[in-house]
C-alpha atoms as a PDB file:
ATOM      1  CA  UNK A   1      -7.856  -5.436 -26.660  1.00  0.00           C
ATOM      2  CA  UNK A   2      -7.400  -2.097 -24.887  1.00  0.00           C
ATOM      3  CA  UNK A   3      -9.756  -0.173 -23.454  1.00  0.00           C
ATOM      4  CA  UNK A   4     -10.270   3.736 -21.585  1.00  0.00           C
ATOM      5  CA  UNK A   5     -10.183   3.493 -17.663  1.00  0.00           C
ATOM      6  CA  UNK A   6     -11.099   6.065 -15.198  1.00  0.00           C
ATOM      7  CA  UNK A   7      -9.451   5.560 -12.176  1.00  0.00           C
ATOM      8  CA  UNK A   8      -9.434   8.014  -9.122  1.00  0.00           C
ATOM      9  CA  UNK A   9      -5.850   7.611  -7.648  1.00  0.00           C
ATOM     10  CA  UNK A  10      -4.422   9.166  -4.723  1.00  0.00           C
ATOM     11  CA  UNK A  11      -7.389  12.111  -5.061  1.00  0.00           C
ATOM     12  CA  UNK A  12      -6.971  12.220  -8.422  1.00  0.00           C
ATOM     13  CA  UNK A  13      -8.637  11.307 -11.643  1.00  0.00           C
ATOM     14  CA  UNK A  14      -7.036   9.743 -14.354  1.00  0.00           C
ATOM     15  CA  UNK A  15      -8.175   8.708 -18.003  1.00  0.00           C
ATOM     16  CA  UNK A  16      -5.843   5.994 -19.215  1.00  0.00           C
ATOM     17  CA  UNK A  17      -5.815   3.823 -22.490  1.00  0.00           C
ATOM     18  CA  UNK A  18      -4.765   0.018 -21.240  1.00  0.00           C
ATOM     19  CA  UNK A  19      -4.958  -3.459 -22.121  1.00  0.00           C
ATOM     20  CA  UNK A  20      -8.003  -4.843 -20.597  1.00  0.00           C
ATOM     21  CA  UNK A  21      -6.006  -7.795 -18.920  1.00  0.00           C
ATOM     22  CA  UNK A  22      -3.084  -5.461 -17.122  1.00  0.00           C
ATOM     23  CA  UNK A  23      -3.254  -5.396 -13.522  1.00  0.00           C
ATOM     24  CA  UNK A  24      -3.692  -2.618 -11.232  1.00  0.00           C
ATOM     25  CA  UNK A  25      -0.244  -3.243 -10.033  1.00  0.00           C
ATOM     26  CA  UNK A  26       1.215  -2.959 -13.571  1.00  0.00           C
ATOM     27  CA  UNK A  27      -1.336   0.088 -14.747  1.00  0.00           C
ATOM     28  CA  UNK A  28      -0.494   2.321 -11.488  1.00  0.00           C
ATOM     29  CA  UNK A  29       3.611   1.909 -12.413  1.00  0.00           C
ATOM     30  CA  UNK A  30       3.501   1.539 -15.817  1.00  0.00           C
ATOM     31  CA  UNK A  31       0.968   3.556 -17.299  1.00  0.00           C
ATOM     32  CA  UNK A  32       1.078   6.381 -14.061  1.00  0.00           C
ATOM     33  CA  UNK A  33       4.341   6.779 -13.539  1.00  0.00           C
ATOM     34  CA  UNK A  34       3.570   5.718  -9.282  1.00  0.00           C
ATOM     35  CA  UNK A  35       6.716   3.032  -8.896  1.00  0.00           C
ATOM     36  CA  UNK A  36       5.872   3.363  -5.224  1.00  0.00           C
ATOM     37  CA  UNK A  37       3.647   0.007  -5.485  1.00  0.00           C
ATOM     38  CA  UNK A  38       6.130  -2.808  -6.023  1.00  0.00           C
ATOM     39  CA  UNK A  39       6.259  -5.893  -7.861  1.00  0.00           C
ATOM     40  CA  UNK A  40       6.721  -8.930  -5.789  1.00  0.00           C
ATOM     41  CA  UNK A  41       5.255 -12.033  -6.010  1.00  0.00           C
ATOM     42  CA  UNK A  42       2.764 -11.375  -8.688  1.00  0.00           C
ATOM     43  CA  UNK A  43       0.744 -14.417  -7.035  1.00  0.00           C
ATOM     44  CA  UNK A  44      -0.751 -12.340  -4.170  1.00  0.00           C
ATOM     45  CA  UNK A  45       1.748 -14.330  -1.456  1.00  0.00           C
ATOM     46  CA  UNK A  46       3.813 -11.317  -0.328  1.00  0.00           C
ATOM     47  CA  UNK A  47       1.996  -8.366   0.256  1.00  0.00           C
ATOM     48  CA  UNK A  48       4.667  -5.915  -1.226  1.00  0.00           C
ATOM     49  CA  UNK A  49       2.182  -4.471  -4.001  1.00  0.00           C
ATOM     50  CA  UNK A  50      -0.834  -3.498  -1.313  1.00  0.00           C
ATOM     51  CA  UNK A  51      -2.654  -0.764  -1.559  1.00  0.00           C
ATOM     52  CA  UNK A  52      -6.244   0.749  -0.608  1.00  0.00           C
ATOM     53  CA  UNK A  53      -9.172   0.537  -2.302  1.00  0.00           C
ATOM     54  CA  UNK A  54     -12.068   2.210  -0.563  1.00  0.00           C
ATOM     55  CA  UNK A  55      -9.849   2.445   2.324  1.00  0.00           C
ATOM     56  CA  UNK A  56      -9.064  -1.593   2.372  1.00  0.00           C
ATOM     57  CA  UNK A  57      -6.234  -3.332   1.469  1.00  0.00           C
ATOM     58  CA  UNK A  58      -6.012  -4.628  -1.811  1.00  0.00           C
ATOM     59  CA  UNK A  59      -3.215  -6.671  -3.427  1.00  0.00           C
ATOM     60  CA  UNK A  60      -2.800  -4.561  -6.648  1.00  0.00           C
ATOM     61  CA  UNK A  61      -1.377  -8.338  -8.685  1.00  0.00           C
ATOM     62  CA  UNK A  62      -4.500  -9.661  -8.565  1.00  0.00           C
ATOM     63  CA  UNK A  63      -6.799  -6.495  -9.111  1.00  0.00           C
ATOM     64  CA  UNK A  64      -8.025  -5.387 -12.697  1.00  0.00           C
ATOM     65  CA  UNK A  65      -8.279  -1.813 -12.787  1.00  0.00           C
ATOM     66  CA  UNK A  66     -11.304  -2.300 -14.976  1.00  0.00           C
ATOM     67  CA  UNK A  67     -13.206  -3.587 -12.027  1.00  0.00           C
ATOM     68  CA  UNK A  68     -12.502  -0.730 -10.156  1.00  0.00           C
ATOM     69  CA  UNK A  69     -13.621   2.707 -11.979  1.00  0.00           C
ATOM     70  CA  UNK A  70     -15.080   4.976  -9.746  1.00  0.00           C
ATOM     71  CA  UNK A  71     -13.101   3.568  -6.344  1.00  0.00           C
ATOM     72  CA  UNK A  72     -10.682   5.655  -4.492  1.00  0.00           C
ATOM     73  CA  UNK A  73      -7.237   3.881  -5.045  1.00  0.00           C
ATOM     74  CA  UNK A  74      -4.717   4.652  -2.433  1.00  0.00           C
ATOM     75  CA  UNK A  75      -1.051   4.425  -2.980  1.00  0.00           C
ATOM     76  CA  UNK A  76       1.932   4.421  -0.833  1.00  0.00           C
ATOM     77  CA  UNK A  77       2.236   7.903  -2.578  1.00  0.00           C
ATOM     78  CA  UNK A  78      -1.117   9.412  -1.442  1.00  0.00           C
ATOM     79  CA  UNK A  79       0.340   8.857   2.347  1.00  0.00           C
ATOM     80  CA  UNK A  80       1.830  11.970   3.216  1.00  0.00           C
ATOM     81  CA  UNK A  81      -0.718  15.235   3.306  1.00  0.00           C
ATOM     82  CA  UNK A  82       1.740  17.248   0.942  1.00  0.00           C
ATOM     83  CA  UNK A  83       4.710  17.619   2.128  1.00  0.00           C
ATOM     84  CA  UNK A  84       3.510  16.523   5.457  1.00  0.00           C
ATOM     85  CA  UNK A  85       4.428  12.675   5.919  1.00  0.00           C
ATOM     86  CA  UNK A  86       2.009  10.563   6.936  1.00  0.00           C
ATOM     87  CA  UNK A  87       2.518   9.346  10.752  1.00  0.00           C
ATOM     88  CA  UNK A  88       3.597   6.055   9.556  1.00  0.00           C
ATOM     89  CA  UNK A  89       6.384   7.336   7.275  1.00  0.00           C
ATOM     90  CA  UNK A  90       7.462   9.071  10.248  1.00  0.00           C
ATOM     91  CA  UNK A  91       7.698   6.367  12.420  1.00  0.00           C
ATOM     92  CA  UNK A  92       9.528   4.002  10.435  1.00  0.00           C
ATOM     93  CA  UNK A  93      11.806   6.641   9.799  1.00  0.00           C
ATOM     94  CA  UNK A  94      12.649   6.983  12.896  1.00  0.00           C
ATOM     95  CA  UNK A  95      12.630   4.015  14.304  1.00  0.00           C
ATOM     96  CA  UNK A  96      14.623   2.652  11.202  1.00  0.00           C
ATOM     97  CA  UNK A  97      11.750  -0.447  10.438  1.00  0.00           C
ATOM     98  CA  UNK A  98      12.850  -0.270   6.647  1.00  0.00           C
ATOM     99  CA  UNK A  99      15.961  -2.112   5.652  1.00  0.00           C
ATOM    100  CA  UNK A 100      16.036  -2.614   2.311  1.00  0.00           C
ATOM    101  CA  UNK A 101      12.536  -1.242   1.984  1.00  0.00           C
ATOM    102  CA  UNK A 102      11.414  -3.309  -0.985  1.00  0.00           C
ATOM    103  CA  UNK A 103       8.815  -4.403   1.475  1.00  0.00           C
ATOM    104  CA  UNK A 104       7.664  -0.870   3.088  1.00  0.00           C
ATOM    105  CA  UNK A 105       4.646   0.475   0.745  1.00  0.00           C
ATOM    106  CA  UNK A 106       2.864  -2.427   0.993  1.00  0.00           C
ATOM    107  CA  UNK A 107       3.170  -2.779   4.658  1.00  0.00           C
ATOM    108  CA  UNK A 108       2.641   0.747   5.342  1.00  0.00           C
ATOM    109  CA  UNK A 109      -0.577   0.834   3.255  1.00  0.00           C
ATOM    110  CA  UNK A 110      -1.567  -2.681   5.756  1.00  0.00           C
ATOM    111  CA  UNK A 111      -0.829  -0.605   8.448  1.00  0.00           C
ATOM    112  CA  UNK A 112      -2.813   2.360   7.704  1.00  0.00           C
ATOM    113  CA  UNK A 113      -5.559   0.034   7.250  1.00  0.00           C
ATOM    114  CA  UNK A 114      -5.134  -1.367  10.652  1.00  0.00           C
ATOM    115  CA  UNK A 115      -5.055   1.836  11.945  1.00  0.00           C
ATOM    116  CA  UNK A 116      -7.712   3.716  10.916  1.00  0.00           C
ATOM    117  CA  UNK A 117      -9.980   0.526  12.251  1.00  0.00           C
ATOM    118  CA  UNK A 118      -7.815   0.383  15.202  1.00  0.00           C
ATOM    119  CA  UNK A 119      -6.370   3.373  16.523  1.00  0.00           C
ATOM    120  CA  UNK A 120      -4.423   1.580  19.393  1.00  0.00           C
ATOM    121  CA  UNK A 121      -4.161  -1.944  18.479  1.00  0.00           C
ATOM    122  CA  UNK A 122      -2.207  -4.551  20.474  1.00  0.00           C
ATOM    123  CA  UNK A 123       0.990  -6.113  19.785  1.00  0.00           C
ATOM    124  CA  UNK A 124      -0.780  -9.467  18.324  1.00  0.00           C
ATOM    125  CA  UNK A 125      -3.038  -7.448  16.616  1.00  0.00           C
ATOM    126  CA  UNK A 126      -0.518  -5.769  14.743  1.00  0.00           C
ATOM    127  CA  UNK A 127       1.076  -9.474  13.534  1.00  0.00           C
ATOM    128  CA  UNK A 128      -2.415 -10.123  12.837  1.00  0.00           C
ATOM    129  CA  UNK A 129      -2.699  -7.233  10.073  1.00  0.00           C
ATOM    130  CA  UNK A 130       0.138  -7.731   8.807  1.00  0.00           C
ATOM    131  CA  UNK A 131       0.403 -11.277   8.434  1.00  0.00           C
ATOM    132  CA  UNK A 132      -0.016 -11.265   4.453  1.00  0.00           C
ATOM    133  CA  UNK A 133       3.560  -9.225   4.209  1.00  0.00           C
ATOM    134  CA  UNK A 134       6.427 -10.388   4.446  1.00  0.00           C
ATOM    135  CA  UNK A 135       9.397  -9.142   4.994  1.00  0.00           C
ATOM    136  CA  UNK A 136      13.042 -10.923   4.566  1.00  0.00           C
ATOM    137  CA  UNK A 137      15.169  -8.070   6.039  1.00  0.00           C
ATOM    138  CA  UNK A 138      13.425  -6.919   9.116  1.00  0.00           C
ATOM    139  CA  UNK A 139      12.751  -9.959  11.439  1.00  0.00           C
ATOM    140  CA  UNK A 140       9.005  -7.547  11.905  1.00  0.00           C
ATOM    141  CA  UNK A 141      10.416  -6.399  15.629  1.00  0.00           C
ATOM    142  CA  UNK A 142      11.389  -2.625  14.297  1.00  0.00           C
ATOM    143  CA  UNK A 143       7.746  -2.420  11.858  1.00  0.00           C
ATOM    144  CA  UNK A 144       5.912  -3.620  14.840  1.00  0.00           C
ATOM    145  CA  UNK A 145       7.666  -0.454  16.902  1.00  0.00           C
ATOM    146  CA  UNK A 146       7.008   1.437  13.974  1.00  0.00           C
ATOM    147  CA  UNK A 147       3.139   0.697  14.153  1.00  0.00           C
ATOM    148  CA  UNK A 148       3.069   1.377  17.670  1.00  0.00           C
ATOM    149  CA  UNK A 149       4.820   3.933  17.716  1.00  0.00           C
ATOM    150  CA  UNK A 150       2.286   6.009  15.098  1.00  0.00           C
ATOM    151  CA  UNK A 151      -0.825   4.849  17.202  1.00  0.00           C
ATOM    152  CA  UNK A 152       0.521   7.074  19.463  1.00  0.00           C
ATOM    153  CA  UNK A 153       0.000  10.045  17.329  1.00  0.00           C
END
Protein backbone atom coordinates (compact mmCIF):
# COMPACT_ATOMS: atom_id res chain seq x y z
CA UNK A 1 0.00 0.00 0.00
CA UNK A 2 1.47 3.43 -0.75
CA UNK A 3 0.60 6.39 0.58
CA UNK A 4 1.39 10.67 0.16
CA UNK A 5 4.02 11.92 2.80
CA UNK A 6 4.91 15.38 3.66
CA UNK A 7 8.14 15.57 4.95
CA UNK A 8 10.12 18.86 5.72
CA UNK A 9 13.80 17.94 4.84
CA UNK A 10 16.78 19.95 5.17
CA UNK A 11 14.28 23.32 5.19
CA UNK A 12 12.40 22.00 2.69
CA UNK A 13 9.04 20.51 1.99
CA UNK A 14 8.50 17.61 0.07
CA UNK A 15 5.27 15.68 -1.15
CA UNK A 16 6.27 12.13 -1.93
CA UNK A 17 4.18 8.99 -3.02
CA UNK A 18 5.82 5.82 -0.92
CA UNK A 19 5.14 2.53 0.34
CA UNK A 20 3.84 2.87 3.76
CA UNK A 21 6.48 0.31 5.18
CA UNK A 22 9.84 2.10 3.53
CA UNK A 23 12.06 3.58 5.95
CA UNK A 24 13.20 7.00 6.33
CA UNK A 25 16.60 5.82 5.45
CA UNK A 26 15.39 4.26 2.16
CA UNK A 27 12.66 7.27 1.34
CA UNK A 28 15.40 10.18 1.89
CA UNK A 29 17.91 8.17 -0.86
CA UNK A 30 15.61 6.59 -2.84
CA UNK A 31 12.70 8.58 -3.36
CA UNK A 32 14.87 12.23 -2.70
CA UNK A 33 17.68 11.74 -4.42
CA UNK A 34 19.89 12.69 -0.67
CA UNK A 35 22.55 9.51 -0.88
CA UNK A 36 24.30 11.46 1.84
CA UNK A 37 22.48 9.15 4.60
CA UNK A 38 24.04 5.71 4.23
CA UNK A 39 22.97 2.29 4.48
CA UNK A 40 24.70 0.29 7.07
CA UNK A 41 23.48 -2.02 9.30
CA UNK A 42 19.84 -1.68 8.64
CA UNK A 43 19.42 -3.05 12.39
CA UNK A 44 20.13 0.31 14.09
CA UNK A 45 23.82 -1.17 15.42
CA UNK A 46 26.09 1.22 13.49
CA UNK A 47 25.06 4.58 13.45
CA UNK A 48 26.09 5.30 9.74
CA UNK A 49 22.39 6.29 8.63
CA UNK A 50 21.85 9.11 11.63
CA UNK A 51 20.28 11.97 11.15
CA UNK A 52 18.17 14.78 13.08
CA UNK A 53 14.85 14.88 13.74
CA UNK A 54 13.77 17.91 15.71
CA UNK A 55 17.33 18.51 16.21
CA UNK A 56 18.00 14.78 17.80
CA UNK A 57 19.57 12.02 16.45
CA UNK A 58 17.61 9.58 14.82
CA UNK A 59 18.70 6.30 13.17
CA UNK A 60 16.89 6.78 9.78
CA UNK A 61 16.67 2.27 9.51
CA UNK A 62 14.40 2.16 12.02
CA UNK A 63 12.27 5.43 11.41
CA UNK A 64 8.99 5.41 9.21
CA UNK A 65 8.70 8.56 7.53
CA UNK A 66 4.99 8.27 8.07
CA UNK A 67 5.48 8.87 11.72
CA UNK A 68 7.21 11.84 11.13
CA UNK A 69 5.14 14.49 8.87
CA UNK A 70 5.47 17.77 10.04
CA UNK A 71 9.20 17.22 11.84
CA UNK A 72 12.22 18.97 10.64
CA UNK A 73 14.49 16.13 9.19
CA UNK A 74 18.09 16.99 9.08
CA UNK A 75 20.52 15.43 6.74
CA UNK A 76 24.18 15.30 6.44
CA UNK A 77 23.23 17.56 3.40
CA UNK A 78 21.42 20.37 5.31
CA UNK A 79 25.00 20.87 7.24
CA UNK A 80 26.67 23.43 5.41
CA UNK A 81 24.76 27.11 5.31
CA UNK A 82 25.06 27.18 1.36
CA UNK A 83 28.08 27.01 0.26
CA UNK A 84 29.36 27.71 3.67
CA UNK A 85 30.39 24.25 5.35
CA UNK A 86 29.25 23.57 8.44
CA UNK A 87 32.13 23.80 11.25
CA UNK A 88 32.20 20.15 11.48
CA UNK A 89 32.81 19.51 7.77
CA UNK A 90 35.55 21.80 8.24
CA UNK A 91 37.18 20.21 10.86
CA UNK A 92 37.29 16.82 9.69
CA UNK A 93 38.57 18.15 6.67
CA UNK A 94 41.23 19.36 8.04
CA UNK A 95 42.17 17.32 10.45
CA UNK A 96 41.66 14.32 7.95
CA UNK A 97 39.02 12.25 10.63
CA UNK A 98 37.38 10.61 7.43
CA UNK A 99 39.10 7.65 5.91
CA UNK A 100 36.98 5.92 3.93
CA UNK A 101 34.10 8.09 5.04
CA UNK A 102 31.34 5.52 4.76
CA UNK A 103 30.98 6.33 8.39
CA UNK A 104 31.13 10.38 8.36
CA UNK A 105 27.30 11.61 7.88
CA UNK A 106 26.14 9.75 10.50
CA UNK A 107 28.77 10.74 12.90
CA UNK A 108 28.78 14.23 11.90
CA UNK A 109 24.98 14.53 12.33
CA UNK A 110 25.90 12.74 16.27
CA UNK A 111 28.19 15.34 16.59
CA UNK A 112 26.18 18.26 15.76
CA UNK A 113 23.82 16.94 18.18
CA UNK A 114 26.38 16.88 20.86
CA UNK A 115 27.25 20.13 20.08
CA UNK A 116 24.55 22.21 19.99
CA UNK A 117 23.74 20.67 23.74
CA UNK A 118 27.30 20.98 24.51
CA UNK A 119 29.23 23.62 23.07
CA UNK A 120 32.60 22.54 24.72
CA UNK A 121 32.23 19.05 25.72
CA UNK A 122 35.04 16.93 27.20
CA UNK A 123 37.03 14.29 25.70
CA UNK A 124 34.77 11.39 27.41
CA UNK A 125 31.92 13.20 26.58
CA UNK A 126 32.59 13.15 23.09
CA UNK A 127 33.05 8.97 23.22
CA UNK A 128 29.95 9.24 25.08
CA UNK A 129 27.91 10.79 22.00
CA UNK A 130 29.23 8.98 19.80
CA UNK A 131 29.23 5.67 21.16
CA UNK A 132 26.31 4.30 18.78
CA UNK A 133 28.84 4.85 15.57
CA UNK A 134 31.18 3.02 14.66
CA UNK A 135 33.77 3.37 12.71
CA UNK A 136 36.27 0.50 11.23
CA UNK A 137 38.81 2.87 9.57
CA UNK A 138 39.49 5.59 12.01
CA UNK A 139 40.53 4.05 15.42
CA UNK A 140 37.97 7.51 16.67
CA UNK A 141 41.46 9.48 17.73
CA UNK A 142 41.29 11.94 14.44
CA UNK A 143 36.93 12.34 14.82
CA UNK A 144 37.50 13.02 18.41
CA UNK A 145 40.15 16.00 17.19
CA UNK A 146 37.72 16.73 14.72
CA UNK A 147 34.91 17.39 17.41
CA UNK A 148 37.15 19.34 19.42
CA UNK A 149 38.48 21.02 17.18
CA UNK A 150 34.83 22.63 15.89
CA UNK A 151 33.86 23.41 19.61
CA UNK A 152 36.33 25.78 19.22
CA UNK A 153 34.51 27.71 16.65
Amino acid sequence: MKTILHLRVNGQDHEVYVAVHKTLLEVLREDLNLTGTKHGCELGECGTCTVLVDGEPVLSCLALPIELQGREITTVEGLADGATPHPLQTAFAELGAAQCGYCTPGVLMASKTLLDHNPHPSRDEIKHALAGNLCRCTGYAKIYEAVELASKT
